[in-house]
PDB file of N, CA and C in Angstrom:
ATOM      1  N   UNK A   1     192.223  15.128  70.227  1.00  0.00           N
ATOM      2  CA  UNK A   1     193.305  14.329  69.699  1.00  0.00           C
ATOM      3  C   UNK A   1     194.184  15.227  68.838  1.00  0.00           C
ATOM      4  N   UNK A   2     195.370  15.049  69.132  1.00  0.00           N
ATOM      5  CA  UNK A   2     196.824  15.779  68.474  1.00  0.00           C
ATOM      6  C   UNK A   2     196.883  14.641  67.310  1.00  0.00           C
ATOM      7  N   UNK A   3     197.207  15.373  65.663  1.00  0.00           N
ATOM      8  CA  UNK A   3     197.572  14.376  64.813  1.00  0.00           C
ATOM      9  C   UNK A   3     198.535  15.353  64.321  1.00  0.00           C
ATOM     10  N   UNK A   4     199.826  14.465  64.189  1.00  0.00           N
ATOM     11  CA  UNK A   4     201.116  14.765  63.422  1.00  0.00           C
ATOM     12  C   UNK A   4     201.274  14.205  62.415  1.00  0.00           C
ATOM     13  N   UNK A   5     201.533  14.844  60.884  1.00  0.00           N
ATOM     14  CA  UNK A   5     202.017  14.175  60.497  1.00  0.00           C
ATOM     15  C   UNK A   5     203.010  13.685  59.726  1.00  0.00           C
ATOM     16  N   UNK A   6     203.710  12.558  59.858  1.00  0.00           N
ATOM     17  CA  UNK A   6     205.251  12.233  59.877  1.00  0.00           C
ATOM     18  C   UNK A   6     205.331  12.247  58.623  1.00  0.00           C
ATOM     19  N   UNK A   7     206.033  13.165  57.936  1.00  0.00           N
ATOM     20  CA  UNK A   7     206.733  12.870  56.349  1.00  0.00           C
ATOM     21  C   UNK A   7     208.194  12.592  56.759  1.00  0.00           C
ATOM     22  N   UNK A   8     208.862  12.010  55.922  1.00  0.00           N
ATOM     23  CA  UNK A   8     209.969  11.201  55.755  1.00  0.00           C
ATOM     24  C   UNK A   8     210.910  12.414  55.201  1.00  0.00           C
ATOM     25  N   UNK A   9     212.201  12.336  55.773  1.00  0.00           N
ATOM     26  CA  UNK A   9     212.967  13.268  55.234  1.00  0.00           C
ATOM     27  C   UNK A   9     213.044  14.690  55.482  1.00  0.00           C
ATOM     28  N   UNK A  10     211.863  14.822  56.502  1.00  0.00           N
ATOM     29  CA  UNK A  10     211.391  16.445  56.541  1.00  0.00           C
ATOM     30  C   UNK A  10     212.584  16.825  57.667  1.00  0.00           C
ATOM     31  N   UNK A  11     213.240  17.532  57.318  1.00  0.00           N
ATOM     32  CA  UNK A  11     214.360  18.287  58.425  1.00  0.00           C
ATOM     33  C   UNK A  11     214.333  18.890  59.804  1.00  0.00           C
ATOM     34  N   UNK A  12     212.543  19.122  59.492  1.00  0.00           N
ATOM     35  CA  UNK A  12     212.196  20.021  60.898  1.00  0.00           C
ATOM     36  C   UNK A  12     211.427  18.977  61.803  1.00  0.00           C
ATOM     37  N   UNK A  13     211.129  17.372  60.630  1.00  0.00           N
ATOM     38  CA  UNK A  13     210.527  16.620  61.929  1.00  0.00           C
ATOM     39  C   UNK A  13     211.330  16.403  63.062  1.00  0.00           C
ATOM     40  N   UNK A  14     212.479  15.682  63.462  1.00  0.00           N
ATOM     41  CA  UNK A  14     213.254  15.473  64.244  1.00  0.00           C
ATOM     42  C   UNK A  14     213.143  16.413  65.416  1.00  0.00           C
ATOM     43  N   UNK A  15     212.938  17.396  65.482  1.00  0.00           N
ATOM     44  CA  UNK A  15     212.735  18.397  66.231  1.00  0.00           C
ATOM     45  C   UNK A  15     211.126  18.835  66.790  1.00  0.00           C
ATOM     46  N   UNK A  16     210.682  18.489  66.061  1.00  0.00           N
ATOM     47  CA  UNK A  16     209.092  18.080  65.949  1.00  0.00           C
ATOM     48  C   UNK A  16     208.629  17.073  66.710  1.00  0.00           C
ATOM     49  N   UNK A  17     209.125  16.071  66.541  1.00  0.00           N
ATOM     50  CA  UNK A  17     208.994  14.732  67.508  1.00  0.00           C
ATOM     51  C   UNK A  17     209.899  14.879  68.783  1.00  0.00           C
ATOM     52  N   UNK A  18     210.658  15.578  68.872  1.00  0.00           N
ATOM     53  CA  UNK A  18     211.293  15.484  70.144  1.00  0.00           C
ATOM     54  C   UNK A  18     210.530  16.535  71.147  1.00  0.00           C
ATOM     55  N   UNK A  19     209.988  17.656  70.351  1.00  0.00           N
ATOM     56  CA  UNK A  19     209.089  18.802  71.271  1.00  0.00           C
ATOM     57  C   UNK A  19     207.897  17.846  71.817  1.00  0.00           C
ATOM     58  N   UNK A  20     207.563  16.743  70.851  1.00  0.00           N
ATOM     59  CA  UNK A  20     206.442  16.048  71.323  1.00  0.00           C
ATOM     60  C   UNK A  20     206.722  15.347  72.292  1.00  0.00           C
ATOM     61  N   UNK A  21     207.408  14.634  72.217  1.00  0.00           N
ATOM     62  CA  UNK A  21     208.077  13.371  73.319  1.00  0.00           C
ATOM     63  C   UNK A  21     208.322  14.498  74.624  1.00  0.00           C
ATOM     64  N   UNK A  22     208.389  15.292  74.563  1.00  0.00           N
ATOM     65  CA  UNK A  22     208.647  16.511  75.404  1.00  0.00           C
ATOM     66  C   UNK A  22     207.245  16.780  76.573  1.00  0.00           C
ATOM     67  N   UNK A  23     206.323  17.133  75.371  1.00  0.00           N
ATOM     68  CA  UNK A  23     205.023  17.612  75.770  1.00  0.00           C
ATOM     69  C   UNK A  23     204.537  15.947  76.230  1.00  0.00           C
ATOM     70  N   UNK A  24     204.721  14.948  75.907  1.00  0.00           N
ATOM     71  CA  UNK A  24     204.018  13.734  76.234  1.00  0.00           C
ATOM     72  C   UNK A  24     204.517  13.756  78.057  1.00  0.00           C
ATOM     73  N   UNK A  25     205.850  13.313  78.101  1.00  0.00           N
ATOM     74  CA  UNK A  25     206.663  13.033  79.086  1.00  0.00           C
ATOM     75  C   UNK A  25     205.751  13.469  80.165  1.00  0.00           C
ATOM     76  N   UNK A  26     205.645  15.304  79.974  1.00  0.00           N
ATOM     77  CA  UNK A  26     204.920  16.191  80.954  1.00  0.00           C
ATOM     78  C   UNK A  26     203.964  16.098  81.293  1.00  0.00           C
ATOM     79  N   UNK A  27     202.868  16.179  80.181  1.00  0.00           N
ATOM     80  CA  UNK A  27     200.799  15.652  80.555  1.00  0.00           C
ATOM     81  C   UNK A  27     201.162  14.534  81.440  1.00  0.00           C
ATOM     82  N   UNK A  28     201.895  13.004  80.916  1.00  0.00           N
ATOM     83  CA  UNK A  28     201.522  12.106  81.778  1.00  0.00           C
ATOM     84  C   UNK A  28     201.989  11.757  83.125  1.00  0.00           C
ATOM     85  N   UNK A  29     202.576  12.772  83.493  1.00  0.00           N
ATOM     86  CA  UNK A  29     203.354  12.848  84.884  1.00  0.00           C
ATOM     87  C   UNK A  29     201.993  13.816  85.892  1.00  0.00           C
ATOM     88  N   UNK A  30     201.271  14.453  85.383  1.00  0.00           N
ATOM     89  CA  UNK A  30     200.675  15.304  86.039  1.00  0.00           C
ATOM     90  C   UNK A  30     198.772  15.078  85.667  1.00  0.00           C
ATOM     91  N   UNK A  31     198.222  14.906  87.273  1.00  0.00           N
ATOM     92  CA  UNK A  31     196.652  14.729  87.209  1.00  0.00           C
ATOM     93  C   UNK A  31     196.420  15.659  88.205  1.00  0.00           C
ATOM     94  N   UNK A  32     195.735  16.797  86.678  1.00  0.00           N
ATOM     95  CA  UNK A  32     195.030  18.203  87.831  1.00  0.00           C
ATOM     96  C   UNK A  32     193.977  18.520  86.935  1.00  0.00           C
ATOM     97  N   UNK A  33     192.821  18.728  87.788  1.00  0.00           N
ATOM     98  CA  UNK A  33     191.790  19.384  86.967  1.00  0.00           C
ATOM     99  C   UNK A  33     192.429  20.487  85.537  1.00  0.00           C
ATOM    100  N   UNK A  34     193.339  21.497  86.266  1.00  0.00           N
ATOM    101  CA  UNK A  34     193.396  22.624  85.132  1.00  0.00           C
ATOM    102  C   UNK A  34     194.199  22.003  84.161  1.00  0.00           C
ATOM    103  N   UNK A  35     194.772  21.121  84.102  1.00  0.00           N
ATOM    104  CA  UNK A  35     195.614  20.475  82.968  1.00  0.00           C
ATOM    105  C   UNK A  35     195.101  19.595  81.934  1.00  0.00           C
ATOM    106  N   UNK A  36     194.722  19.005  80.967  1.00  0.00           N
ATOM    107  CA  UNK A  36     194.763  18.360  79.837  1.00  0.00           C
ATOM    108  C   UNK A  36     195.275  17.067  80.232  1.00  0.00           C
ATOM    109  N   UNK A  37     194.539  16.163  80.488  1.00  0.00           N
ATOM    110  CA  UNK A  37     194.802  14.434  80.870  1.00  0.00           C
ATOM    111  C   UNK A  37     195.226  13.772  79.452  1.00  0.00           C
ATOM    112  N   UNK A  38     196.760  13.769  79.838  1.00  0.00           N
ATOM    113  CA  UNK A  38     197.188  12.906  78.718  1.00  0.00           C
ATOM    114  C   UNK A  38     196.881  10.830  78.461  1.00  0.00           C
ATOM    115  N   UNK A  39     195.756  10.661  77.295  1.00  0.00           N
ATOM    116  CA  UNK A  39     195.275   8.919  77.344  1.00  0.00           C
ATOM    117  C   UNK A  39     196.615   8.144  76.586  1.00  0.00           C
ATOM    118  N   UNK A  40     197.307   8.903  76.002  1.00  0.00           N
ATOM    119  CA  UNK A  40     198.134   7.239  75.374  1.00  0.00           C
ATOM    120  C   UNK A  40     198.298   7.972  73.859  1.00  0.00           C
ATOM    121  N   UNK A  41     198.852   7.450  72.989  1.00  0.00           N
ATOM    122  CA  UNK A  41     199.612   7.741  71.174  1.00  0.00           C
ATOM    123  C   UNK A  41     199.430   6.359  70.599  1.00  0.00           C
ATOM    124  N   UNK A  42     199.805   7.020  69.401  1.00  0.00           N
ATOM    125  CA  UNK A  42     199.493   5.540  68.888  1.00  0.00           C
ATOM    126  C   UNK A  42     199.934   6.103  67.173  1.00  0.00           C
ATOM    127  N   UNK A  43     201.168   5.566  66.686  1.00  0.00           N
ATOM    128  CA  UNK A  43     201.532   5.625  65.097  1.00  0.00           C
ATOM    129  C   UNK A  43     200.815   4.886  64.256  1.00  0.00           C
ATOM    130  N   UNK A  44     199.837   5.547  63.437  1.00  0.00           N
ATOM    131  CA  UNK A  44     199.510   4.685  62.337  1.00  0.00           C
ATOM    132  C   UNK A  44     199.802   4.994  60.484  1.00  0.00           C
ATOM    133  N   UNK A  45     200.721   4.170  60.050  1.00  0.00           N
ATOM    134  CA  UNK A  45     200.891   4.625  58.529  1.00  0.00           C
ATOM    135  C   UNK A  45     201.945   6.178  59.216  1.00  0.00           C
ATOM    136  N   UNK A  46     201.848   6.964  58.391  1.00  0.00           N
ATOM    137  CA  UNK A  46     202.614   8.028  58.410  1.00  0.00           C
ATOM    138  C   UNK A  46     201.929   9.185  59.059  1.00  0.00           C
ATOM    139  N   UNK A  47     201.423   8.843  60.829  1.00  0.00           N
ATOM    140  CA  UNK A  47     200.076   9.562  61.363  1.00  0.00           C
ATOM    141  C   UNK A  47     200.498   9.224  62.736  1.00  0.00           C
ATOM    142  N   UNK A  48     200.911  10.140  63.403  1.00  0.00           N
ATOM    143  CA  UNK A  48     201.002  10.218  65.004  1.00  0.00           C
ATOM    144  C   UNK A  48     200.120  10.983  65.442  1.00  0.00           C
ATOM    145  N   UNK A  49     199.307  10.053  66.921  1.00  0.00           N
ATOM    146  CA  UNK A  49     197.921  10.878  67.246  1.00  0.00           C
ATOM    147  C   UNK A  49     198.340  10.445  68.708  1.00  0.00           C
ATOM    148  N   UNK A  50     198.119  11.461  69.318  1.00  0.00           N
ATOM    149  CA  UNK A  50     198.072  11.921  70.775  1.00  0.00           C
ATOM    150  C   UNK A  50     196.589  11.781  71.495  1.00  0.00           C
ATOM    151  N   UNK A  51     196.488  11.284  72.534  1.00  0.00           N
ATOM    152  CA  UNK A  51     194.761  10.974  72.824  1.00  0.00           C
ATOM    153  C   UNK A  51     194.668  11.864  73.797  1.00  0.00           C
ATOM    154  N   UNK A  52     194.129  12.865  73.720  1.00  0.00           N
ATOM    155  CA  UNK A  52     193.911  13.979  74.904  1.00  0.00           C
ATOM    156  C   UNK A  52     192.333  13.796  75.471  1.00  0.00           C
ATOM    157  N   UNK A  53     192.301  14.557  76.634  1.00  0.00           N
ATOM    158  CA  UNK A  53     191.164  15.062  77.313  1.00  0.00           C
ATOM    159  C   UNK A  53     190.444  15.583  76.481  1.00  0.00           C
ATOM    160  N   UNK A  54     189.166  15.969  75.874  1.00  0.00           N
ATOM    161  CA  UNK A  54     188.680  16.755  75.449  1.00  0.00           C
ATOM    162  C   UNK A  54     188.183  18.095  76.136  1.00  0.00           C
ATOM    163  N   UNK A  55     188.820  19.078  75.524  1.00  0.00           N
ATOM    164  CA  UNK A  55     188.643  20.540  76.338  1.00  0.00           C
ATOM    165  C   UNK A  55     187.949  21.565  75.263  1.00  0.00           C
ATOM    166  N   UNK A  56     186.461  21.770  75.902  1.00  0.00           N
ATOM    167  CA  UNK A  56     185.771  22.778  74.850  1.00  0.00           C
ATOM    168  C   UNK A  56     186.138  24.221  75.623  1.00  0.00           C
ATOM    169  N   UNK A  57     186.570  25.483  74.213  1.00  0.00           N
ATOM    170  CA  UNK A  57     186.254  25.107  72.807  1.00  0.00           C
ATOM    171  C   UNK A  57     186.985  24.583  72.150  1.00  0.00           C
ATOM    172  N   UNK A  58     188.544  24.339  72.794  1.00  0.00           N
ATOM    173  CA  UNK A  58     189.279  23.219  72.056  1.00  0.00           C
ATOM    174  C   UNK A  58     191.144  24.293  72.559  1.00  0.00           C
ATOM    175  N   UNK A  59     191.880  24.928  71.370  1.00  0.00           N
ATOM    176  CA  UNK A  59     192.770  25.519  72.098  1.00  0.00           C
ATOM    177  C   UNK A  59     193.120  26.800  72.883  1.00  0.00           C
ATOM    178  N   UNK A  60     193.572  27.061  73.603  1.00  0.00           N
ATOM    179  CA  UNK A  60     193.551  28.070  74.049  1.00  0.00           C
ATOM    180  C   UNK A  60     193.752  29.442  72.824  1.00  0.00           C
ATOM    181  N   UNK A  61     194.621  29.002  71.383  1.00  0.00           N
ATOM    182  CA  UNK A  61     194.354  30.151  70.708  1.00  0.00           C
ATOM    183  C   UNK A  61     193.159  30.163  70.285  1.00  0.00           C
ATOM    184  N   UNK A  62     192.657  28.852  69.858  1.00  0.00           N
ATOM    185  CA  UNK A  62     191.253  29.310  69.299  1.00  0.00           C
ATOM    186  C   UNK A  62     190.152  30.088  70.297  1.00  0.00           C
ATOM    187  N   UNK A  63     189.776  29.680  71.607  1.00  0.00           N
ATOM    188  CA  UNK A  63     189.471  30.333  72.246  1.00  0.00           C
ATOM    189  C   UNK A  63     189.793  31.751  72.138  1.00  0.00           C
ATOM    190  N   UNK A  64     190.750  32.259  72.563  1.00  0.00           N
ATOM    191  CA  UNK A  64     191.494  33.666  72.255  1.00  0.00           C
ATOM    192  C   UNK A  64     190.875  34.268  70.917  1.00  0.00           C
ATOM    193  N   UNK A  65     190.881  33.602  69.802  1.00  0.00           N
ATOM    194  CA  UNK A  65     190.391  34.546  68.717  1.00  0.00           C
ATOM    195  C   UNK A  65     189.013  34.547  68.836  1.00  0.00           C
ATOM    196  N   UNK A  66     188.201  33.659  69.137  1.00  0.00           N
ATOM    197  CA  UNK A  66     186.584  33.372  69.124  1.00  0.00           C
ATOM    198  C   UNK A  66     186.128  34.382  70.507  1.00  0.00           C
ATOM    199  N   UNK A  67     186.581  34.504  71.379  1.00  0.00           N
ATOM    200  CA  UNK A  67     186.367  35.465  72.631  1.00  0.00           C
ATOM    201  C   UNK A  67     186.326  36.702  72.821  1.00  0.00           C
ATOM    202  N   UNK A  68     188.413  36.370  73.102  1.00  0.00           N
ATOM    203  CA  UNK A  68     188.689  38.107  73.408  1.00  0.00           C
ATOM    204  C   UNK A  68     189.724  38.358  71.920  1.00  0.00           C
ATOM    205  N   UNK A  69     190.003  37.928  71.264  1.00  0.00           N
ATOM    206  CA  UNK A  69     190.136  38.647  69.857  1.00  0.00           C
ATOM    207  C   UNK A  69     191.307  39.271  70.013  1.00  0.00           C
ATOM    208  N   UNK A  70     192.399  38.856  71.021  1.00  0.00           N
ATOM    209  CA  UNK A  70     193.866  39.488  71.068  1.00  0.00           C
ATOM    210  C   UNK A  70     194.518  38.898  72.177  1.00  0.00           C
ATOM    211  N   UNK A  71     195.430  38.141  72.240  1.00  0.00           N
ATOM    212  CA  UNK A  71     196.382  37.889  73.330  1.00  0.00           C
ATOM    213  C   UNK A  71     197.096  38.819  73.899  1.00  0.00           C
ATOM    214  N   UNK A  72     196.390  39.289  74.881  1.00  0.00           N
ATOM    215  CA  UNK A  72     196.407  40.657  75.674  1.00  0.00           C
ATOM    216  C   UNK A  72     197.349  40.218  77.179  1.00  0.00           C
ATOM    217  N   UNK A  73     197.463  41.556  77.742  1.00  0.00           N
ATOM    218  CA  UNK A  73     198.350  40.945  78.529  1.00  0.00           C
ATOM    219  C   UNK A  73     197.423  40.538  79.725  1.00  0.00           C
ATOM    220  N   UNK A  74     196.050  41.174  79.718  1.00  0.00           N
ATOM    221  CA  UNK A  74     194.915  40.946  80.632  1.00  0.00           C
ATOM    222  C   UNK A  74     194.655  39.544  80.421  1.00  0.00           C
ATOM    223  N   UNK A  75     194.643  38.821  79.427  1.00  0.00           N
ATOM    224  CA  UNK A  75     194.150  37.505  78.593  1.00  0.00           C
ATOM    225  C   UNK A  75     194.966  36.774  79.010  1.00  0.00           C
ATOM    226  N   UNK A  76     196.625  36.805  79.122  1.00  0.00           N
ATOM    227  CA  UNK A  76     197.966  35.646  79.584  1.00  0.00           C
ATOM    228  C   UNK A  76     197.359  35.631  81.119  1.00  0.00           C
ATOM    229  N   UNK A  77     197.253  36.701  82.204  1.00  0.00           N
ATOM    230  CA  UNK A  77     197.189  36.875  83.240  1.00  0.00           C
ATOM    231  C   UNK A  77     195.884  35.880  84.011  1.00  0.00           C
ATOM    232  N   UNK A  78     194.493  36.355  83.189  1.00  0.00           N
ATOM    233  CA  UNK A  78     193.559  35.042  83.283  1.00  0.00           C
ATOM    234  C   UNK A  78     193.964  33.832  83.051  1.00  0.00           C
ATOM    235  N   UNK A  79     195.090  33.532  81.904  1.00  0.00           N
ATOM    236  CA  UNK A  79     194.738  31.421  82.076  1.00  0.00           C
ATOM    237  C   UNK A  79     195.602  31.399  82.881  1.00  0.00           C
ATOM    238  N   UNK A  80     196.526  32.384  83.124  1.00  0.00           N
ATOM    239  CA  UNK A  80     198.015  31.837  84.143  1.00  0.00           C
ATOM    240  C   UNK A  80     197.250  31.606  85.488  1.00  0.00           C
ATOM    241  N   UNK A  81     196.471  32.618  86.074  1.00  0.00           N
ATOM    242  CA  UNK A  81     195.669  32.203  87.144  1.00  0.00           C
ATOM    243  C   UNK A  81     194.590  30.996  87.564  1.00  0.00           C
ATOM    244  N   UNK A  82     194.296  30.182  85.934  1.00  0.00           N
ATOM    245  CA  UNK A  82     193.441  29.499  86.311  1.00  0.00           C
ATOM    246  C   UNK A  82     193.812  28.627  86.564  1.00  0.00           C
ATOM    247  N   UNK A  83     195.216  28.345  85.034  1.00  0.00           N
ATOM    248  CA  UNK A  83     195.958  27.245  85.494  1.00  0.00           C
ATOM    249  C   UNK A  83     196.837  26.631  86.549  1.00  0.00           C
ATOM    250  N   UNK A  84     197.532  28.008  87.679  1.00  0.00           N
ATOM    251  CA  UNK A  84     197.812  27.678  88.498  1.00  0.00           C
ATOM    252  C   UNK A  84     196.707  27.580  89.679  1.00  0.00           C
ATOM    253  N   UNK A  85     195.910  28.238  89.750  1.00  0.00           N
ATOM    254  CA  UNK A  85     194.925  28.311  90.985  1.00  0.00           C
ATOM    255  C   UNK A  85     194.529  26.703  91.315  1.00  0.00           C
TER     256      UNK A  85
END
């Protein structure tokens, strides 16, 4: 689960929420194993949460630092292949 959260007045939300509405649009148009199954959002109080797939170990940077310890160009080349394969 993606949690945002919405402060009032913040200048860079607007842009923030629209990258999201962005990234939403996309997950839920598309059902593929290598992709992240987008479930549904939901605003609560000043708290936007995104209901994702659960994918261990969770993001691809964290992975990256817990693994191979550098976003290498060997490292882009593996997920690009997995994700398209």
């Amino acid at each position: 689960m993606k949690e945002v959260n919405i402060i009032p007045d913040d200048p860079k939300l607007a842009e923030c929420l629209k990258q999201l509405e962005q990234e939403i649009k996309f997950l839920s148009q598309f059902k593929h194993s290598n992709i992240v199954q987008y479930y549904g959002m939901e605003t609560i109080e000043d708290h936007l949460y995104i209901c994702l797939e659960h994918v261990h170990p969770g993001s691809i940077n964290k992975y990256v630092r817990q693994y191979c310890r550098a976003m290498t160009e060997s490292v882009v080349h593996n997920f690009t292949h997995n994700i398209l394969g």
